[in-house]
C-alpha atoms as a PDB file:
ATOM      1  CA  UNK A   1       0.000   0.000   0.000  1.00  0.00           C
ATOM      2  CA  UNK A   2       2.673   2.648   0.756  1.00  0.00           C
ATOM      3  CA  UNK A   3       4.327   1.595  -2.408  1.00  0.00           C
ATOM      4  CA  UNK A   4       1.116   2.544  -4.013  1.00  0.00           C
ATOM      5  CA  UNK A   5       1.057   5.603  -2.732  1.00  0.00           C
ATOM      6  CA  UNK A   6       5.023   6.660  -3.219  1.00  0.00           C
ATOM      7  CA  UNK A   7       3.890   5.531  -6.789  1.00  0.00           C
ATOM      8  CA  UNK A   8       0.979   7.710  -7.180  1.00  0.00           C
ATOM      9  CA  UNK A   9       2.455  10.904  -5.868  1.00  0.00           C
ATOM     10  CA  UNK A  10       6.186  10.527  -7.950  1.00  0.00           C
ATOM     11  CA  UNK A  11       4.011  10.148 -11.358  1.00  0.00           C
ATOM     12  CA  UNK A  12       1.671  13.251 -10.661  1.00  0.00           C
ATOM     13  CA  UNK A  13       5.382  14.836  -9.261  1.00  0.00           C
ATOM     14  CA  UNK A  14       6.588  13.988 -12.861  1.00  0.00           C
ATOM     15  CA  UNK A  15       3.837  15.350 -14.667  1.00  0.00           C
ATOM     16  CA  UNK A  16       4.140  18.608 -12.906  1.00  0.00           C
ATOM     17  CA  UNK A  17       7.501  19.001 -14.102  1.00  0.00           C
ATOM     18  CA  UNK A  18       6.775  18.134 -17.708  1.00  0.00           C
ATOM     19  CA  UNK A  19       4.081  20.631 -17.606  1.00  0.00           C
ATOM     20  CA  UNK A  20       5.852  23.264 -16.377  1.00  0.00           C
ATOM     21  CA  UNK A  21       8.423  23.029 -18.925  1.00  0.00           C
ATOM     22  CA  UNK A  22       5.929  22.684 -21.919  1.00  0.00           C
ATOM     23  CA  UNK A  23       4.983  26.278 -20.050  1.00  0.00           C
ATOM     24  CA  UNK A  24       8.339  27.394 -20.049  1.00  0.00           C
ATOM     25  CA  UNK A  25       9.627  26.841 -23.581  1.00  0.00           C
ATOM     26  CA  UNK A  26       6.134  28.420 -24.292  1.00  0.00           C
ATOM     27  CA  UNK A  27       7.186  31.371 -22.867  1.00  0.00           C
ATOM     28  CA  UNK A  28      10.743  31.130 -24.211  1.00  0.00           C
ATOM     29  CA  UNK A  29       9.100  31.062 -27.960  1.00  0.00           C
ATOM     30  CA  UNK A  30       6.830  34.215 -27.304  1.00  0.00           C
ATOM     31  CA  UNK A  31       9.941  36.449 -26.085  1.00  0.00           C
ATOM     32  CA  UNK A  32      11.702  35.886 -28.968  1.00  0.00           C
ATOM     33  CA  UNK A  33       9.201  36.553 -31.521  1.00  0.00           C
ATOM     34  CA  UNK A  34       7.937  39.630 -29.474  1.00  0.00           C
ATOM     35  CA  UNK A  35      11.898  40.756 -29.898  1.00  0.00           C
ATOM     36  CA  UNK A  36      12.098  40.080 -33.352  1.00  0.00           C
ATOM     37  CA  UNK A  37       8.817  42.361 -33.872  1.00  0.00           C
ATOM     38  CA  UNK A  38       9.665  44.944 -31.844  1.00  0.00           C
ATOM     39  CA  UNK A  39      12.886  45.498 -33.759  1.00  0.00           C
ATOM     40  CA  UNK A  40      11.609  45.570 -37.430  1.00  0.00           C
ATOM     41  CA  UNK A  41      11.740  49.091 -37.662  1.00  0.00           C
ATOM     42  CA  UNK A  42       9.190  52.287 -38.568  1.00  0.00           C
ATOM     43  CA  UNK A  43       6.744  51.546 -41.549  1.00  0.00           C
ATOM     44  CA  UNK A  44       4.515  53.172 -43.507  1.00  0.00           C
ATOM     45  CA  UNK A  45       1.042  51.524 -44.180  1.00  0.00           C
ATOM     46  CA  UNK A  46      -1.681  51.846 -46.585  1.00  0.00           C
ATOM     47  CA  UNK A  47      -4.969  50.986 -45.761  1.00  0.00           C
ATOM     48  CA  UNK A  48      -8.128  50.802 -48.030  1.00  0.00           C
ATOM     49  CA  UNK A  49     -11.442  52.585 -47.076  1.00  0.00           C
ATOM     50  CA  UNK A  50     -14.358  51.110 -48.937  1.00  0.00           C
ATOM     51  CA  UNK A  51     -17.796  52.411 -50.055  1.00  0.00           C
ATOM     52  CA  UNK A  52     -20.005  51.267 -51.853  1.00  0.00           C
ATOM     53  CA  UNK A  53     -20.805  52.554 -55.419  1.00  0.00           C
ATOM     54  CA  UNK A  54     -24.720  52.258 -57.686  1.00  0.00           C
ATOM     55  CA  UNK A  55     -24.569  48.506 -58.493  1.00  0.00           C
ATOM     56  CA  UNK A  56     -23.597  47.584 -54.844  1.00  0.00           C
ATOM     57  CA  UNK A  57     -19.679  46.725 -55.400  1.00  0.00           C
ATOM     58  CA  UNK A  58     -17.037  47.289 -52.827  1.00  0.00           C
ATOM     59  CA  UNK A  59     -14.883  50.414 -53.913  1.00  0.00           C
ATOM     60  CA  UNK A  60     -11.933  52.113 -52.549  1.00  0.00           C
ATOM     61  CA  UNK A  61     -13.131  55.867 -51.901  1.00  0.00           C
ATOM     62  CA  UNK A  62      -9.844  56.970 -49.500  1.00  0.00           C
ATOM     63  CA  UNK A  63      -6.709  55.747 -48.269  1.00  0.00           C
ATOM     64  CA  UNK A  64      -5.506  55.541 -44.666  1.00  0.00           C
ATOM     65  CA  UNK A  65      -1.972  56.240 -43.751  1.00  0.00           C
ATOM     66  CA  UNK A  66      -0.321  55.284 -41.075  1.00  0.00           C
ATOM     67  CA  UNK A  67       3.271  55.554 -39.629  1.00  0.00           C
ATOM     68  CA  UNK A  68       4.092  52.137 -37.809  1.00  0.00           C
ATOM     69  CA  UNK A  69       6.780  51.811 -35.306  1.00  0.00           C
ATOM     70  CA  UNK A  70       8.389  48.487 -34.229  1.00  0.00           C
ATOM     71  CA  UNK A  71      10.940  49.775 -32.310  1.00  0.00           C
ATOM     72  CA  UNK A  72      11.461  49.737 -28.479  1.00  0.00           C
ATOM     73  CA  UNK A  73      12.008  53.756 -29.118  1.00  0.00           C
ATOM     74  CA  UNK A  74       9.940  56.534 -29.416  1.00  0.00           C
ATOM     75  CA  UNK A  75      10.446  59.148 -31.778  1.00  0.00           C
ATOM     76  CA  UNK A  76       9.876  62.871 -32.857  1.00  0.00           C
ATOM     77  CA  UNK A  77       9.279  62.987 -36.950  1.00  0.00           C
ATOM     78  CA  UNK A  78       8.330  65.906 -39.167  1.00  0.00           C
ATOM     79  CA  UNK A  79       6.162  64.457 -42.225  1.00  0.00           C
ATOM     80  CA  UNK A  80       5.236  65.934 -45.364  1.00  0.00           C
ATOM     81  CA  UNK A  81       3.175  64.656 -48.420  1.00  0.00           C
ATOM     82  CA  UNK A  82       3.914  66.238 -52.000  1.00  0.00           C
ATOM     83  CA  UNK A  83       1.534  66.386 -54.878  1.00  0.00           C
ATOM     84  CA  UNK A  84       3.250  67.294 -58.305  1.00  0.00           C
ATOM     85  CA  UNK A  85       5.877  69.137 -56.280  1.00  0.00           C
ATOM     86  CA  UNK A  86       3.300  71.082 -54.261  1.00  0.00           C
ATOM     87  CA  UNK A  87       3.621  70.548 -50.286  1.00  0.00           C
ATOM     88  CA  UNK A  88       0.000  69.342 -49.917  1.00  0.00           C
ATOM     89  CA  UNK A  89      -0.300  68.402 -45.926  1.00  0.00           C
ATOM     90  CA  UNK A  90       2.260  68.694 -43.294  1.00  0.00           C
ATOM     91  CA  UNK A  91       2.636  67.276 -39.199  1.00  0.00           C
ATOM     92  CA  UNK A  92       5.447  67.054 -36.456  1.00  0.00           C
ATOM     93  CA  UNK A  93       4.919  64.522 -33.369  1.00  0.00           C
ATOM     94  CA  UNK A  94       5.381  61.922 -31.428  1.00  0.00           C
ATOM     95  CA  UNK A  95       5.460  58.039 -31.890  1.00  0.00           C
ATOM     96  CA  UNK A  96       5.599  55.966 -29.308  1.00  0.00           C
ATOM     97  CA  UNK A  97       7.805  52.693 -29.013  1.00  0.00           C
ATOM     98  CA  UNK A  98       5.873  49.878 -30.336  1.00  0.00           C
ATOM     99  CA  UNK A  99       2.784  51.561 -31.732  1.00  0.00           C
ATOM    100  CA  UNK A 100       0.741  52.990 -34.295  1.00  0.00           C
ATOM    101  CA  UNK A 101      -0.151  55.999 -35.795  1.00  0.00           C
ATOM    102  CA  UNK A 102      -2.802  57.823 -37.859  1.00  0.00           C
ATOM    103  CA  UNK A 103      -1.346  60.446 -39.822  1.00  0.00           C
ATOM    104  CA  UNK A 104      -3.800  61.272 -42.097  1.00  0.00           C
ATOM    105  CA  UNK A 105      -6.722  59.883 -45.157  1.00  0.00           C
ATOM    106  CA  UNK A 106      -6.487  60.920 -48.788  1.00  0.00           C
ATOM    107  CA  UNK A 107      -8.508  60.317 -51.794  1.00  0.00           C
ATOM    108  CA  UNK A 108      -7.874  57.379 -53.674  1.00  0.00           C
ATOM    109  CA  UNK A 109      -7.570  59.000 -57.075  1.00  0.00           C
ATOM    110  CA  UNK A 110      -4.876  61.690 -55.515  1.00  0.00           C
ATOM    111  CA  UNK A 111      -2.479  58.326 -55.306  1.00  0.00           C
ATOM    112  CA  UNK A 112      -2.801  59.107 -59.303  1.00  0.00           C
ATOM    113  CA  UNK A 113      -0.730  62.406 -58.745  1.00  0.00           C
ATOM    114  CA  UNK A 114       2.638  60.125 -58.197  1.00  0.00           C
ATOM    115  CA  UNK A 115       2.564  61.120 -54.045  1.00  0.00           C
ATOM    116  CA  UNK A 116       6.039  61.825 -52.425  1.00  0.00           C
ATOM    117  CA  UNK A 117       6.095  60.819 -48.844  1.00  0.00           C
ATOM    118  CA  UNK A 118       8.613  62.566 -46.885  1.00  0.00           C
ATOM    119  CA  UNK A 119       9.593  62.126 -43.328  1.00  0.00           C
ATOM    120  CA  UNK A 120      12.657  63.116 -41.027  1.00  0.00           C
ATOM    121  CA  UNK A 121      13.135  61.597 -38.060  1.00  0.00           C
ATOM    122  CA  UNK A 122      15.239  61.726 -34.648  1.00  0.00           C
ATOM    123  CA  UNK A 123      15.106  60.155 -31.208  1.00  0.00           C
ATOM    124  CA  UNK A 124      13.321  61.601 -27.827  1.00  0.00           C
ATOM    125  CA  UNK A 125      15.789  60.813 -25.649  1.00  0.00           C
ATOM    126  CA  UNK A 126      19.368  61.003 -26.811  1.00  0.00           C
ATOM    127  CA  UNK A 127      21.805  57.804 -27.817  1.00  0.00           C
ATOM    128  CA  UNK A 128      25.533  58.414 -28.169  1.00  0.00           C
ATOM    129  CA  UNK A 129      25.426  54.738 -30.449  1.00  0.00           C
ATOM    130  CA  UNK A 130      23.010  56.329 -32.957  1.00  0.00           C
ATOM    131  CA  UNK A 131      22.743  59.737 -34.426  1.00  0.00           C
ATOM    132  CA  UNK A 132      20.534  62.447 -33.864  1.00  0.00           C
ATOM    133  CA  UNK A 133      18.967  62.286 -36.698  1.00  0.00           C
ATOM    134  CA  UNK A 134      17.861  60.380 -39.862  1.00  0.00           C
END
């Protein structure tokens, strides 16, 4: 009977342990693709709005732009959009480490007009590894 017992209680011991390292190379695997993310750098993304036209069909009306940063560092940019060598819209802010933002919409037919997208860029909180600016 105490066999038994001593049995009973190693296995469930032993199953414990295996669970908690199926946990822990769990864990292990989300860290390093959360690293690999966060360091992909600062993007620019397009994004379709839809509406719907007479006959009922899906079309793109506007276009969303937004700046995306996958960096573990905030930073200050100054952006400008060009039209046919015209400054058309204009911002200076903030993006914070890891996040999104929405800088502005535009028509569709205004990505026609051959768009220049320009942005400068340089870090909130100084680095003597990296420059100043870029």
């Amino acid at each position: 009977m105490i066999f038994l017992i001593s049995r009973i209680l190693l296995r469930k011991n032993q199953v414990q342990k295996k669970i908690e390292d199926v946990f822990q190379k769990e864990k292990k695997k989300d860290i390093r693709f959360e690293n690999t993310l966060a360091n992909s750098g600062v993007w620019i993304s397009f994004r379709p709005i839809f509406d719907k036209d007479v006959f009922d069909d899906d079309v793109v009306k506007k276009i969303e732009i937004h700046l995306l940063n996958h960096n573990n560092e905030p930073y200050h940019f100054n952006y400008q959009i060009h039209f046919k060598h015209i400054s058309d819209f204009q911002l200076s802010d903030e993006i914070l480490a890891a996040s999104d933002f929405h800088l502005h919409d535009i028509d569709f037919e205004e990505m026609n007009d051959a768009p220049k997208f320009e942005f400068d860029f340089s870090l909130i909180q100084t680095n003597k590894k990296k420059g100043c600016a870029f």
